[in-house]
Protein backbone atom coordinates (compact mmCIF):
# COMPACT_ATOMS: atom_id res chain seq x y z
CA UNK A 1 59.63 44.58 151.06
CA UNK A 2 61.51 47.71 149.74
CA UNK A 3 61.72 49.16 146.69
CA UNK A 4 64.47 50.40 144.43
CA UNK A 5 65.16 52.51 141.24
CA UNK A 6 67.79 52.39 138.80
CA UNK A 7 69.01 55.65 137.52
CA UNK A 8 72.11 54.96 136.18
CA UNK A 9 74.06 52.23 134.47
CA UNK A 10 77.62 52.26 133.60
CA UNK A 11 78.09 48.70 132.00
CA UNK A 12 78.12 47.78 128.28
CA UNK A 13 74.31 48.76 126.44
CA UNK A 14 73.13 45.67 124.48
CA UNK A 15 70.47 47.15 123.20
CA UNK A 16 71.57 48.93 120.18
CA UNK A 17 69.72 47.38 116.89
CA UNK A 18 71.87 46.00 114.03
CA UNK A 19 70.14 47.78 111.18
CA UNK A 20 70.05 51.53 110.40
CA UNK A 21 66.69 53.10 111.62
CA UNK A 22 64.89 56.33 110.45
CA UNK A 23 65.07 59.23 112.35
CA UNK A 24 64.83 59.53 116.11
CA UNK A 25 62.85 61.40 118.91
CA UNK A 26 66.04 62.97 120.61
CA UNK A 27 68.53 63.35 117.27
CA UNK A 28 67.42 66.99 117.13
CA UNK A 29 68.93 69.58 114.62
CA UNK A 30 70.44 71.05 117.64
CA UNK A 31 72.41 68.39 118.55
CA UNK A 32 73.35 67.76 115.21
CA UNK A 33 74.65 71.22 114.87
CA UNK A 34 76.93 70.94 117.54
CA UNK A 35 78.26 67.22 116.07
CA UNK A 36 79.00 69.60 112.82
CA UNK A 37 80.64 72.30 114.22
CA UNK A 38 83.60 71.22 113.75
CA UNK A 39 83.37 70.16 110.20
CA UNK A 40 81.97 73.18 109.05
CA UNK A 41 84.51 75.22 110.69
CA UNK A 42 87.29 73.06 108.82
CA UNK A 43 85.29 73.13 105.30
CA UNK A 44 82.74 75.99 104.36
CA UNK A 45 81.47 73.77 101.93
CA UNK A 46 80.34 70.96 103.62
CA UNK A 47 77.33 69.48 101.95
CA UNK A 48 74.17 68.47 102.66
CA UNK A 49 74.59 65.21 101.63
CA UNK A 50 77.79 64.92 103.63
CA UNK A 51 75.66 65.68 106.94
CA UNK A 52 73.03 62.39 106.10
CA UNK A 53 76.08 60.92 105.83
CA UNK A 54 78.19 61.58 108.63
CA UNK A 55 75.01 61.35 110.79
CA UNK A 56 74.51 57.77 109.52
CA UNK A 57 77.61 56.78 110.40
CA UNK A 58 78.22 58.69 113.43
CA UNK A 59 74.68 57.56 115.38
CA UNK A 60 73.44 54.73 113.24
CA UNK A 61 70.05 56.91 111.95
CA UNK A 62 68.80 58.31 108.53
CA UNK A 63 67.88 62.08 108.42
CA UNK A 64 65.42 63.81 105.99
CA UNK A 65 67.00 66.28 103.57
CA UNK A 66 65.41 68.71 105.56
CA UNK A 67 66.40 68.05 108.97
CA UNK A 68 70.16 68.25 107.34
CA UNK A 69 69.55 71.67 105.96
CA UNK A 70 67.88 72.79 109.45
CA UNK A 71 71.05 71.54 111.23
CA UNK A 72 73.83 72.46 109.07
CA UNK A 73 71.78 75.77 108.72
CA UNK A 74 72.26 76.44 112.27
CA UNK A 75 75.79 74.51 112.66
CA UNK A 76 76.65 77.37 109.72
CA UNK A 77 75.28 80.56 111.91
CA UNK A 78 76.82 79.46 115.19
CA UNK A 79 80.63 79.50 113.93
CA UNK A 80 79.61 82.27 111.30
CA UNK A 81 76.86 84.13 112.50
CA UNK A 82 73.70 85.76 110.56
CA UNK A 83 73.31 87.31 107.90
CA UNK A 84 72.49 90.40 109.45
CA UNK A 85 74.72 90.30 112.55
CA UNK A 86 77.69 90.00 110.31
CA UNK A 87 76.97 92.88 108.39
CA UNK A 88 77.10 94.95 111.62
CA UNK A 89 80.57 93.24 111.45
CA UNK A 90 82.08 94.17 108.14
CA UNK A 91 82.90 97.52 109.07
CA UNK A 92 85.41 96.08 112.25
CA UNK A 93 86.76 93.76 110.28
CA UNK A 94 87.41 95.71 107.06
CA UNK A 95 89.28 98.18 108.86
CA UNK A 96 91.10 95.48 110.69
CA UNK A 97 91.82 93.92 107.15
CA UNK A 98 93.32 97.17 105.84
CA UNK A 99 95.09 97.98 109.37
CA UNK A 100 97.28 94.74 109.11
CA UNK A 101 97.31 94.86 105.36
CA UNK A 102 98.25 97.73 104.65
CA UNK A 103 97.58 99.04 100.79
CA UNK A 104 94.50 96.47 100.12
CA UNK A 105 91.13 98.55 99.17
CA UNK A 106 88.07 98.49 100.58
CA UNK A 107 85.40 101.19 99.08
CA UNK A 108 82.23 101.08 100.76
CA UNK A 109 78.52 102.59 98.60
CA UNK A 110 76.37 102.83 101.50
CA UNK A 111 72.67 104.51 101.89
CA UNK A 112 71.75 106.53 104.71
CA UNK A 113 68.86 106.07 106.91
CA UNK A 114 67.30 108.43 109.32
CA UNK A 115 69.54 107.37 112.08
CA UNK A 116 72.35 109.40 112.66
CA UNK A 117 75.67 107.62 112.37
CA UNK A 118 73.61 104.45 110.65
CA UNK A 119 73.71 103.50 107.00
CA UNK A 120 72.85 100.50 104.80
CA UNK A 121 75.23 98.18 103.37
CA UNK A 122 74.63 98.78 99.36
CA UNK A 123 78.17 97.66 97.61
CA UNK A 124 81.07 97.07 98.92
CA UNK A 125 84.46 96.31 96.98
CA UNK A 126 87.90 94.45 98.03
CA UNK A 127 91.10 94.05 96.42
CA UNK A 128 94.21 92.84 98.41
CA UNK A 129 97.38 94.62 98.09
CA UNK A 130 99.45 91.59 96.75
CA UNK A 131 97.12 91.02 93.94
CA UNK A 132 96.77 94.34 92.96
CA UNK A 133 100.75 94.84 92.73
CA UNK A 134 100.47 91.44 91.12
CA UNK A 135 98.30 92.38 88.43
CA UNK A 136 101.48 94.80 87.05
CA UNK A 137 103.27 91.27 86.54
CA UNK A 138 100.73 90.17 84.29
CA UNK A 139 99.27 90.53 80.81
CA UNK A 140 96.46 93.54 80.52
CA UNK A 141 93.70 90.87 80.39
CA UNK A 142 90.89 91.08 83.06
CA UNK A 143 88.16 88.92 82.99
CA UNK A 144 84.69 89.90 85.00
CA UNK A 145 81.80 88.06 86.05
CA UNK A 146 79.12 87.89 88.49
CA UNK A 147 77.79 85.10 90.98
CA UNK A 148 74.77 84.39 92.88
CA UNK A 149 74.72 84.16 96.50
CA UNK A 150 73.12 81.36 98.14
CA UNK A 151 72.25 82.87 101.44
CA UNK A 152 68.83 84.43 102.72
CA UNK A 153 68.95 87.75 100.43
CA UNK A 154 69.90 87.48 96.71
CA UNK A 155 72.34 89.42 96.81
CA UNK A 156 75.30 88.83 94.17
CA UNK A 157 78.72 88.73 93.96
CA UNK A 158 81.23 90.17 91.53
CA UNK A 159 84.41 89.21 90.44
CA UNK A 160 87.64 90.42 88.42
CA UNK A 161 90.48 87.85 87.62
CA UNK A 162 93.59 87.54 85.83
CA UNK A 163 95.70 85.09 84.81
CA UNK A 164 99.30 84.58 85.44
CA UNK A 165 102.53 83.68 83.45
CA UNK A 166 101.73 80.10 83.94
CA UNK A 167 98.36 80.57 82.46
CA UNK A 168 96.70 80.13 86.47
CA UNK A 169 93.74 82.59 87.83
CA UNK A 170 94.82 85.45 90.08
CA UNK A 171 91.99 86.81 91.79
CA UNK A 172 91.95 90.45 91.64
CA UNK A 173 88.90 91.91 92.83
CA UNK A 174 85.47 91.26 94.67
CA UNK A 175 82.60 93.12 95.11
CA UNK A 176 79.32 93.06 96.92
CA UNK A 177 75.98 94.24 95.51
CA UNK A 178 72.39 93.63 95.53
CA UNK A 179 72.31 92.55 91.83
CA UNK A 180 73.67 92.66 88.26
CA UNK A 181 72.68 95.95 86.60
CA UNK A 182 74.15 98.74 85.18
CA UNK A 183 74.42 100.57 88.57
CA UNK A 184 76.34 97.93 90.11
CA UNK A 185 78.60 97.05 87.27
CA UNK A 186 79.11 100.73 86.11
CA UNK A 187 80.77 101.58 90.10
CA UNK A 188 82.42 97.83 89.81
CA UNK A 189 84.10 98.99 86.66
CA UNK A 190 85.14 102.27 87.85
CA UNK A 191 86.89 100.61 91.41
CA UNK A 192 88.50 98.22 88.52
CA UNK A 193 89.97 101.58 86.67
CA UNK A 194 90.78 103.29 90.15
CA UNK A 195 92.73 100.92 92.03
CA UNK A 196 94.06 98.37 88.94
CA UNK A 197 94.49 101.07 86.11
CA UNK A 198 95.14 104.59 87.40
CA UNK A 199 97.59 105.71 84.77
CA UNK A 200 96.00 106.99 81.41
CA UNK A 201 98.36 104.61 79.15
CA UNK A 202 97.48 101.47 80.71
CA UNK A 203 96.01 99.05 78.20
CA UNK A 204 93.55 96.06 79.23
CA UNK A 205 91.10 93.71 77.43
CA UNK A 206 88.28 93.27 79.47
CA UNK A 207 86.52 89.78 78.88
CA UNK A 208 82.95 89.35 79.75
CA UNK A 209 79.98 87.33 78.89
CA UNK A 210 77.28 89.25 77.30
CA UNK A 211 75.14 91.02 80.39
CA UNK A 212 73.11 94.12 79.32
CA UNK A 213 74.14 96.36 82.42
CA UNK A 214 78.16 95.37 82.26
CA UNK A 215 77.35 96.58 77.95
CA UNK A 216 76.16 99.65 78.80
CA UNK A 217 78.36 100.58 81.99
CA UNK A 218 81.72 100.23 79.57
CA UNK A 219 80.25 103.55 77.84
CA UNK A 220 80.89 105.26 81.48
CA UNK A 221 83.94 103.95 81.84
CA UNK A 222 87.09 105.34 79.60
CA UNK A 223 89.23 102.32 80.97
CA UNK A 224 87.77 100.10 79.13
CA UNK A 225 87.51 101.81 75.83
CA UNK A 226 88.84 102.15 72.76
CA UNK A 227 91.91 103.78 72.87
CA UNK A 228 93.13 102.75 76.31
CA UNK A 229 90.93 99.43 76.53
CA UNK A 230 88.67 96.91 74.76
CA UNK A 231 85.75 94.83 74.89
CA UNK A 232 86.04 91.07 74.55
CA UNK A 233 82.90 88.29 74.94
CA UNK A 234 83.34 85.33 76.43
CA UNK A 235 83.04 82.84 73.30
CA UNK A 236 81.15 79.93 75.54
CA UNK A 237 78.38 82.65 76.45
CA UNK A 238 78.12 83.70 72.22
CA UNK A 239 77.39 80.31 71.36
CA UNK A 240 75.29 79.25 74.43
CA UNK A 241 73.21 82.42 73.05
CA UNK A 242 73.76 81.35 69.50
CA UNK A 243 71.80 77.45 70.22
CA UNK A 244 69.13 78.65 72.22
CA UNK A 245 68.15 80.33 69.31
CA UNK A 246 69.08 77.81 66.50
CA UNK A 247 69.44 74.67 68.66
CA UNK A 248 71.80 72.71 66.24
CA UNK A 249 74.74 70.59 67.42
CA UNK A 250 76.34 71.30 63.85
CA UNK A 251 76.06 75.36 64.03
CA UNK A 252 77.08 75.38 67.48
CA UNK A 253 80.38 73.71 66.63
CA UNK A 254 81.01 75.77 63.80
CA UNK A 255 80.28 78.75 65.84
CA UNK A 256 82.78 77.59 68.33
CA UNK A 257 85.16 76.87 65.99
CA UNK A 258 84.49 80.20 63.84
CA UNK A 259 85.39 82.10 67.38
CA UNK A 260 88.79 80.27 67.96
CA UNK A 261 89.85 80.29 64.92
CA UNK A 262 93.40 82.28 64.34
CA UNK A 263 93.65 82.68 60.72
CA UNK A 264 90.90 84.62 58.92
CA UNK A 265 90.97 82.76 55.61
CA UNK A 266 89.88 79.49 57.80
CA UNK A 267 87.77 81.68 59.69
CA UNK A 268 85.76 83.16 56.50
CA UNK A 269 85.53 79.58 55.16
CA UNK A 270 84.00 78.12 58.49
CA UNK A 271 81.42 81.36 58.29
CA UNK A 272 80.86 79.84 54.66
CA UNK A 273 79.69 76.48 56.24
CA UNK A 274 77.65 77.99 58.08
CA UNK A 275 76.29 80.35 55.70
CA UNK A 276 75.19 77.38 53.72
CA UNK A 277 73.54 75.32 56.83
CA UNK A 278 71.48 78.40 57.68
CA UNK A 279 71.40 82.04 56.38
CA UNK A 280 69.62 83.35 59.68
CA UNK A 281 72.35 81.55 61.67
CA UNK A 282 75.15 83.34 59.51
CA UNK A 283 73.16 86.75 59.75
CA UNK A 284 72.84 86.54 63.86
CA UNK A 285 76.83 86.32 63.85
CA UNK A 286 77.83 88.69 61.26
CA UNK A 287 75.37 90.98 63.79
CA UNK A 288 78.27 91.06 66.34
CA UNK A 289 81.35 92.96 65.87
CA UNK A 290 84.09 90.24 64.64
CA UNK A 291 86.56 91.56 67.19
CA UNK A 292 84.40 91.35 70.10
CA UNK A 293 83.97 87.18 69.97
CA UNK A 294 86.96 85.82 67.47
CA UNK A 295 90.22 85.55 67.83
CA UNK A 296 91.11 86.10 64.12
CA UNK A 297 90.21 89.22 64.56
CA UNK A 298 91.20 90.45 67.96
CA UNK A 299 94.40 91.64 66.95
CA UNK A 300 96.28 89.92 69.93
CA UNK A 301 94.18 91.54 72.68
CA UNK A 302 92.95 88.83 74.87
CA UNK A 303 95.99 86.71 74.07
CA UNK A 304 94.38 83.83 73.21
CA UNK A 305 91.65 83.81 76.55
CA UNK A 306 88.45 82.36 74.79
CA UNK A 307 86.44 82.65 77.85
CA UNK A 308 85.55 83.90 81.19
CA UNK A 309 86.30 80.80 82.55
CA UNK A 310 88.81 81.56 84.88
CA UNK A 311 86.66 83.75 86.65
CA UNK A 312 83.94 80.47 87.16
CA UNK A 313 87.23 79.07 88.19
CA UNK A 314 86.50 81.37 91.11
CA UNK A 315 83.00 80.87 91.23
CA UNK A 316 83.57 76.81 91.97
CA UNK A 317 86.43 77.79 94.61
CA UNK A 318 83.45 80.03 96.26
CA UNK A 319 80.96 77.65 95.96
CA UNK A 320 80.63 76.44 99.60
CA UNK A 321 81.28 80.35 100.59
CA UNK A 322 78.18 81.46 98.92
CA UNK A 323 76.21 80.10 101.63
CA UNK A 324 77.92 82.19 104.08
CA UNK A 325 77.65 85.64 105.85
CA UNK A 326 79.42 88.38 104.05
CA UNK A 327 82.36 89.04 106.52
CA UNK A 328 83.04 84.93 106.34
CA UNK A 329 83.10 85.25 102.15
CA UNK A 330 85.54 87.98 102.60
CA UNK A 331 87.65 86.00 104.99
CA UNK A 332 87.93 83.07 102.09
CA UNK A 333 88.52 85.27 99.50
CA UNK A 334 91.51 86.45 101.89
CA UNK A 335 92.50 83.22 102.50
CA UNK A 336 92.02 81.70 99.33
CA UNK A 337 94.38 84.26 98.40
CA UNK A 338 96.77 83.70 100.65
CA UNK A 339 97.22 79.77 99.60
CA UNK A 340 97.68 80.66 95.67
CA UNK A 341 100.35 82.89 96.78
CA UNK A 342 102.37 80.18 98.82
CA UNK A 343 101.45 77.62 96.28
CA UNK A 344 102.88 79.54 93.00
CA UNK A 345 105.73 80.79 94.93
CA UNK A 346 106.99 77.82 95.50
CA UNK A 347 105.92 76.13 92.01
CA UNK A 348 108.07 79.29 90.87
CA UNK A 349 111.40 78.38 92.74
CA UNK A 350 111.03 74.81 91.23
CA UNK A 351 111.05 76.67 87.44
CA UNK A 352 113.59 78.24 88.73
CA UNK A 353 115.80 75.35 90.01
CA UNK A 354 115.49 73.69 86.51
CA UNK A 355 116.95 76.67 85.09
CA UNK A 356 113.56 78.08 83.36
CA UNK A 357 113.67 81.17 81.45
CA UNK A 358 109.77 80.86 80.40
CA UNK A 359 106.76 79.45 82.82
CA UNK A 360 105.75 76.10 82.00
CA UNK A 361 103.04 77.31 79.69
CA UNK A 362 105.16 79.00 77.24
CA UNK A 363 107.98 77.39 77.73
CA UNK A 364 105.85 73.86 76.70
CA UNK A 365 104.21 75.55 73.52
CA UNK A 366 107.60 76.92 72.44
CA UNK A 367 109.32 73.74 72.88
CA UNK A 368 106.47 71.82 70.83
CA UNK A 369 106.59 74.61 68.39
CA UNK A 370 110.53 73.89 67.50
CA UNK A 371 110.16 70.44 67.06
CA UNK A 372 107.61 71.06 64.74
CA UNK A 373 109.30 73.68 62.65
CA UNK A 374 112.18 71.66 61.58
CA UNK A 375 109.84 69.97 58.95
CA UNK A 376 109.62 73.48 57.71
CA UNK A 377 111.28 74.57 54.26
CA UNK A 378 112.69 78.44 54.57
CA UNK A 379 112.72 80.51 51.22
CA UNK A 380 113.89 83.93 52.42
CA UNK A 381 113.05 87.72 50.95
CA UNK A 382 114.28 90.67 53.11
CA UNK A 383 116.96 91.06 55.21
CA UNK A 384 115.93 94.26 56.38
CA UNK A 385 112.51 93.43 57.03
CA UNK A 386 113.82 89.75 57.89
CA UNK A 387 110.66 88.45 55.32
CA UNK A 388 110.41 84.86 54.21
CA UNK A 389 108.03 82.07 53.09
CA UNK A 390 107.88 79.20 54.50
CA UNK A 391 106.58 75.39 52.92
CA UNK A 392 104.97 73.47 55.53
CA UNK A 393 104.43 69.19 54.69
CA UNK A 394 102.63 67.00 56.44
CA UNK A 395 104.41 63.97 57.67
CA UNK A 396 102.25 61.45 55.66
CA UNK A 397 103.71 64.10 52.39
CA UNK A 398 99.74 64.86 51.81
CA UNK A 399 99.47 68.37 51.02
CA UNK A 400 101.33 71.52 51.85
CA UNK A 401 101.01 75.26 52.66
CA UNK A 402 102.90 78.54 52.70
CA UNK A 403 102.45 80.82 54.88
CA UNK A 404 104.84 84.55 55.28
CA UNK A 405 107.12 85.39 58.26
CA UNK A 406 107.98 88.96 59.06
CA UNK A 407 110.41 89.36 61.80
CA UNK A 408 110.25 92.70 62.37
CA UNK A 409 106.71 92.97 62.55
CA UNK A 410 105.87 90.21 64.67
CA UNK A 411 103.58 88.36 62.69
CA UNK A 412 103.25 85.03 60.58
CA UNK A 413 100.13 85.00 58.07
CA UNK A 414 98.76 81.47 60.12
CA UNK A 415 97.53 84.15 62.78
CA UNK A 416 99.09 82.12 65.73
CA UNK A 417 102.10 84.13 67.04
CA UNK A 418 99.51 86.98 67.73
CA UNK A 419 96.99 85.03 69.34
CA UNK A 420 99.29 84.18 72.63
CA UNK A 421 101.97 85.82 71.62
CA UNK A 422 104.45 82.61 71.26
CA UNK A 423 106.40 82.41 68.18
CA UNK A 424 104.86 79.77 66.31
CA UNK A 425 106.77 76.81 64.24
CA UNK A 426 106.94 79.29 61.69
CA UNK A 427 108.38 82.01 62.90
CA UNK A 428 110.69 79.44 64.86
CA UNK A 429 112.01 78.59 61.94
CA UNK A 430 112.68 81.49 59.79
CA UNK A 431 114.48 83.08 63.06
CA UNK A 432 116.60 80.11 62.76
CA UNK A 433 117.63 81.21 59.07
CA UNK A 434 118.19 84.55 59.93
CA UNK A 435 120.47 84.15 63.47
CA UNK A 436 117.71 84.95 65.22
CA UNK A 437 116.94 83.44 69.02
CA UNK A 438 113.36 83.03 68.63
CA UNK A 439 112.93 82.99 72.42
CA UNK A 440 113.41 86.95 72.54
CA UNK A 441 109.84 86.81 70.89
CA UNK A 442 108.40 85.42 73.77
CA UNK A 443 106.41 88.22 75.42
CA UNK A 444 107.96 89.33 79.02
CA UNK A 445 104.86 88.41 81.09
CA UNK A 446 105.46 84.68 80.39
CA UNK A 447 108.78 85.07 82.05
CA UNK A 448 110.30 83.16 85.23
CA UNK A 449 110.91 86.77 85.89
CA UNK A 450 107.06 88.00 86.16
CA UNK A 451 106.11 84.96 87.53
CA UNK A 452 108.00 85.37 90.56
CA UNK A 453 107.28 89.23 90.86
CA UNK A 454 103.08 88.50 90.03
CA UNK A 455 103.82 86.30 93.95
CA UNK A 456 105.90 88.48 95.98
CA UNK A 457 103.60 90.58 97.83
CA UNK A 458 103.12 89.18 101.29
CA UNK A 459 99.61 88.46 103.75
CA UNK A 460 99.79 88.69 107.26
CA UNK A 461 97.80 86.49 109.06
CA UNK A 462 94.49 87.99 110.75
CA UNK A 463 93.83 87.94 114.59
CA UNK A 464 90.23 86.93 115.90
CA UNK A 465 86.92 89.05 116.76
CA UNK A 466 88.49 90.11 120.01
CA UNK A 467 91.20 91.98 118.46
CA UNK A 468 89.49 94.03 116.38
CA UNK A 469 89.18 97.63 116.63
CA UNK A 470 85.85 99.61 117.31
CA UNK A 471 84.28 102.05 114.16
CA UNK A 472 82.44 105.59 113.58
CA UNK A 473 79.79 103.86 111.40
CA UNK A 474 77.38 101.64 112.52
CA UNK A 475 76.21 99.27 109.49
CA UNK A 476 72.84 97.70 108.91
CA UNK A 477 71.65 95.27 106.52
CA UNK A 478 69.10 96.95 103.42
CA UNK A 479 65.91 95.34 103.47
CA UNK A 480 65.39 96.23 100.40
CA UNK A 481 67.42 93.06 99.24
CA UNK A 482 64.90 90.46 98.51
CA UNK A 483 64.50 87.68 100.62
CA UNK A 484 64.77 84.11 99.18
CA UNK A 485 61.97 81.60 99.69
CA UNK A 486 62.11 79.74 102.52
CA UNK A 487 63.95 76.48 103.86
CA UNK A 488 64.00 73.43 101.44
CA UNK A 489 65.94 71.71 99.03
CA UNK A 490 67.66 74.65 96.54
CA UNK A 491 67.72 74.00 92.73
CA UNK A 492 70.66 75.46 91.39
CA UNK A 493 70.70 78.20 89.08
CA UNK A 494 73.29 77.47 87.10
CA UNK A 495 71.46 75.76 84.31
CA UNK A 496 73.10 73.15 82.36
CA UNK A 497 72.94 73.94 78.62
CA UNK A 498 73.64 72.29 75.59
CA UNK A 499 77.04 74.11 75.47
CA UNK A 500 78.35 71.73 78.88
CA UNK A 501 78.84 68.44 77.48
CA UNK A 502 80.58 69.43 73.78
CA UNK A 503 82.35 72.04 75.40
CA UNK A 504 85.20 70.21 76.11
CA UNK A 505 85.88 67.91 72.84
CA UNK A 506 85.94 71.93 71.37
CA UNK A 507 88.57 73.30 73.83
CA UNK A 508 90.80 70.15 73.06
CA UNK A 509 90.62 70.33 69.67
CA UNK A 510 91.60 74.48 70.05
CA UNK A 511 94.15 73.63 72.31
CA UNK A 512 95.61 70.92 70.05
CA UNK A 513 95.46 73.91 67.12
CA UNK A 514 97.63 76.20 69.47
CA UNK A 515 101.12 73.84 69.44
């Protein structure tokens, strides 16, 4: 009787099980990582979470946590690379970078080794050449901030933004470096002055939370002070400090609303308040120099920017980068770059097809502004001066207030034409008495006019690995960077505080004060 084996069948299986099952013998991490390849290619990003997921759905078993991080771990290194081999990379591709975009900065702070032609990555800066010849479009406000990165070394990641004539983030500059100090922020400063403020009368408000290092670095850096610049804090960062000390819900509101606050009478009364809740609390703030967190005292610098938020803006675009190799985060940054150009430009043309003078920002708050300031009784003083007074009454006829208008000088004694620079109702109003076009007022880098000019600097599109041209220097990673701990779930370290969940009830009711 003979014998036979099957080694092959090519019908239908009917052996697959209904129900999900855990885990499987041959559902390795490595075939995994090739299933996510794909994926991870399309979105840097992609999560965890997402893997158990797709893996679920795609072969009908549950993964641990930690066979997702082992797989999307290696599905990341296999279309990015290492840590370490892309390092040896950054050089190539840097030069590359600058050879097809011509005009955008890369300044290298390397250490040598005892190797001849070999040196250790130590910073590293970038700034593209469209958003540095944006930046001229733009108010002098910079905003800096630094990020953790979430790959085998902690190294960190700094950042300088802007913001636009529609009030959106333009990223300005990035830089490598093994942590926040004031080594690291001292040189990030001083690329900042080189590349974005090389004449001696530029002007800029730098805004900032309150970091030791990035303190003590402004003192080495003339750019940033007094005459030629100033020092703002980030207001969310001053109170966050403010309740970990006092942890009170009541002070930290009044805090936050001391710091937005555009008129100093209001502002002295809030400090009042909290004066009489706690003395200690009132001492810690009258501590720090009034123009450094408030706007009624800022004198118009930061143009109404409360916080660094624009640069965690950023930070959240980055978020899936930080788990990446160094030349990929650079590649993102280029590209993230490259889609906020395309996007304004053409959100631009549609201002401009309505017929626009003003970006939607202003041109909203002005337009809310003269609706408003036909309720407004004009008594005027000066011609010369252009001077008046002018009655303000609530629509329900409960109480009034009077408040001064001087034309020439710019100002209105309710402090909030200086804190944007848009006329308020006020000023609206008194312009109207005097034959005035109120509009003029509107500062230039609001216009239709810088908007457009902040997006037309051009990218051109980078070619792969292949193409890229061979350099003098070889670079090596710096084991001096720590090394994380090992695999395993990561807790975040951004730690929620009690400033997260009132935070935005307070920006609402500031943004409601600015119309």
């Amino acid at each position: 009787m003979g014998l036979f084996k099957i080694t092959k069948y090519a019908g239908p299986h009917t052996c697959l099980m209904n129900e999900i099952s855990v885990e499987h013998g041959n559902l390795g991490k490595s075939m995994i990582a090739t299933h996510l390849l794909g994926m991870v290619r399309q979105d840097p990003a992609y999560d965890i979470k997402f893997v158990q997921q797709n893996v679920k759905d795609r072969f009908g078993f549950e993964i641990s946590y930690h066979k997702a991080w082992q797989s999307l771990k290696a599905a990341r290194e296999q279309v990015y690379g290492t840590w370490e081999s892309s390092v040896k990379k950054l050089p190539r591709f840097m030069a590359f970078l600058q050879k097809l975009n011509p005009g955008t900065v890369v300044e290298w702070l390397n250490l040598d080794t005892d190797r001849p032609g070999v040196q250790m990555l130590h910073y590293v800066f970038w700034a593209f050449r469209p958003c540095i010849e944006g930046f001229r479009s733009c108010r002098n406000v910079i905003s800096v901030d630094g990020t953790h990165l979430y790959t085998k070394y902690k190294h960190k990641l700094l950042v300088a933004v802007t913001l636009d004539a529609n009030q959106q983030v333009l990223p300005l500059a990035f830089a490598l470096v093994d942590e926040e100090s004031l080594a690291s922020w001292r040189w990030f400063l001083q690329m900042l002055a080189k590349h974005l403020l090389p004449n001696d009368d530029d002007r800029v408000c730098l805004i900032s939370d309150r970091h030791s290092g990035l303190i003590s670095a402004i003192n080495y850096v003339p750019a940033f002070k007094f005459p030629r610049g100033v020092h703002r804090f980030c207001l969310r960062h001053v109170c966050s400090n403010f309740n970990k000390k006092f942890n009170n819900i009541r002070l930290k509101d009044l805090c936050w609303r001391a710091g937005a606050e555009v008129n100093a009478r209001k502002f002295e009364r809030i400090m009042t308040e909290i004066r009489e809740l706690n003395e200690e609390a009132y001492n810690w703030l009258e501590m720090i120099d009034k123009t450094q967190w408030t706007l009624s005292h800022d004198s118009g610098w930061r143009t109404g920017i409360l916080t660094t938020n624009m640069s965690e803006c950023v930070n959240g675009v980055l978020k899936g980068a930080r788990r990446l190799p160094i030349v990929a985060i650079v590649q993102i940054t280029f590209h993230r770059s490259v889609r906020y150009f395309l996007e304004r430009t053409t959100r631009c043309h549609r201002m401009l097809n309505a017929n626009q003078e003003w970006a939607d920002f202003a041109f909203r708050i002005f337009e809310a502004r003269q609706a408003e300031a036909v309720h407004h009784i004009v008594q005027k003083f000066d011609y010369n001066q252009q001077s008046a007074s002018v009655l303000t009454l609530s629509l329900t006829g409960q109480g009034s207030h009077t408040y001064v208008v001087k034309l020439k000088h710019k100002t209105c004694s309710c402090g909030k034409w200086g804190t944007h620079g848009i006329p308020c109702s006020h000023a609206i109003q008194v312009s109207r008495h005097f034959g005035v076009n109120a509009s003029n007022f509107i500062p230039q880098y609001y216009s239709i006019r810088a908007y457009r000019k902040t997006y037309q600097g051009r990218f051109e599109p980078l070619y792969g690995e292949e193409y890229w041209d061979p350099v003098d220097i070889e670079l090596v990673h710096n084991p001096a960077v720590r090394v994380r701990r090992g695999p395993g779930r990561y807790v975040s370290t951004r730690i929620p505080n009690e400033m997260d969940r009132p935070q935005a009830r307070a920006r609402q009711q500031y943004q409601s004060r600015q119309v």
